[in-house]
Protein backbone atom coordinates (compact mmCIF):
# COMPACT_ATOMS: atom_id res chain seq x y z
CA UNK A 1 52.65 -58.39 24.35
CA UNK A 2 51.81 -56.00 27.12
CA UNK A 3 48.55 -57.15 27.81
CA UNK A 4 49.79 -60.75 28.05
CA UNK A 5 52.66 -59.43 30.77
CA UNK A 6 49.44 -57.91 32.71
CA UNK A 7 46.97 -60.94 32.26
CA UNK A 8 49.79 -63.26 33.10
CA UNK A 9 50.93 -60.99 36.08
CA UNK A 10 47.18 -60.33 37.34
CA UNK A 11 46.72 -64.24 37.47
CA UNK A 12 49.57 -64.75 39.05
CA UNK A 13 49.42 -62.32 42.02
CA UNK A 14 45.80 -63.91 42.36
CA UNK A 15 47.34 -67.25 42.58
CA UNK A 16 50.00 -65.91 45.13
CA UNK A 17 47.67 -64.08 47.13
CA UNK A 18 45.33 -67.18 47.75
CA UNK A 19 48.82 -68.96 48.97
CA UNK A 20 48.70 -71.55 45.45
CA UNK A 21 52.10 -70.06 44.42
CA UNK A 22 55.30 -68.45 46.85
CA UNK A 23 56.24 -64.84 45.41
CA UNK A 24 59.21 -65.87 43.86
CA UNK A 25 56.81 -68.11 41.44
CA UNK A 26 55.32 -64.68 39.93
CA UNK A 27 58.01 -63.65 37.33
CA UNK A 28 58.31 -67.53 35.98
CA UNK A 29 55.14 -67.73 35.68
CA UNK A 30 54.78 -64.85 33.83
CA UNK A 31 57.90 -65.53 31.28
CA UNK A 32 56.86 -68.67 30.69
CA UNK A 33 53.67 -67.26 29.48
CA UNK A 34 55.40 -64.56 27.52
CA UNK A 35 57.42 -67.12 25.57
CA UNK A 36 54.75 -68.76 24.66
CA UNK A 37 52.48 -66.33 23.18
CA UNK A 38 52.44 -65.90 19.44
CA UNK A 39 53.54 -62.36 18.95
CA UNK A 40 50.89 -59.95 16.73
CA UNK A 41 52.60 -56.65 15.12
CA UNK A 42 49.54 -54.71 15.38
CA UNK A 43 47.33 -56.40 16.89
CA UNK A 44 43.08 -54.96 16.82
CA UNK A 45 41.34 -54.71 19.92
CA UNK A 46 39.56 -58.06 19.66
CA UNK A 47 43.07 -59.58 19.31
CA UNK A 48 44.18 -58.09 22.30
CA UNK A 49 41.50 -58.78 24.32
CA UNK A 50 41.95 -62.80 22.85
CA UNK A 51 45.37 -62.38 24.57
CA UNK A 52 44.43 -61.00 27.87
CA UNK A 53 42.56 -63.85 27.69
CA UNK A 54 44.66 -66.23 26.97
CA UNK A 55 47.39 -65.44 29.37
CA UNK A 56 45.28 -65.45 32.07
CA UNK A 57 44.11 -68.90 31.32
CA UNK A 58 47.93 -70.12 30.77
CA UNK A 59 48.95 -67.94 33.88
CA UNK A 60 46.83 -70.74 35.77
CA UNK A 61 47.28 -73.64 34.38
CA UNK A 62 50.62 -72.96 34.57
């Protein structure tokens, strides 16, 4: 789950700073992504990098 906050968060400042998305956009944005990742108790380093990813991906379509 941390490295989807980060991916999602990265995205989304990325988005913001090219003027796609107003700052207040950032942290729903990011929760939406949150809620829908599928959460992995201990996840292996391929997993997490899968993720990153993936939020990053959903952090823009979004």
């Amino acid at each position: 789950m941390p490295a989807v906050l980060n991916a999602a968060n990265e995205a989304s400042v990325d988005r913001f700073l090219a003027k796609k998305i107003n700052f207040l956009t950032i942290p729903k944005i990011v929760e939406k992504v949150m809620q829908r990742h599928a959460r992995i108790a201990s996840p292996n380093l391929n997993q997490i990098m899968c993720a990153d990813a993936w939020a990053r991906e959903e952090a823009m379509r979004l």
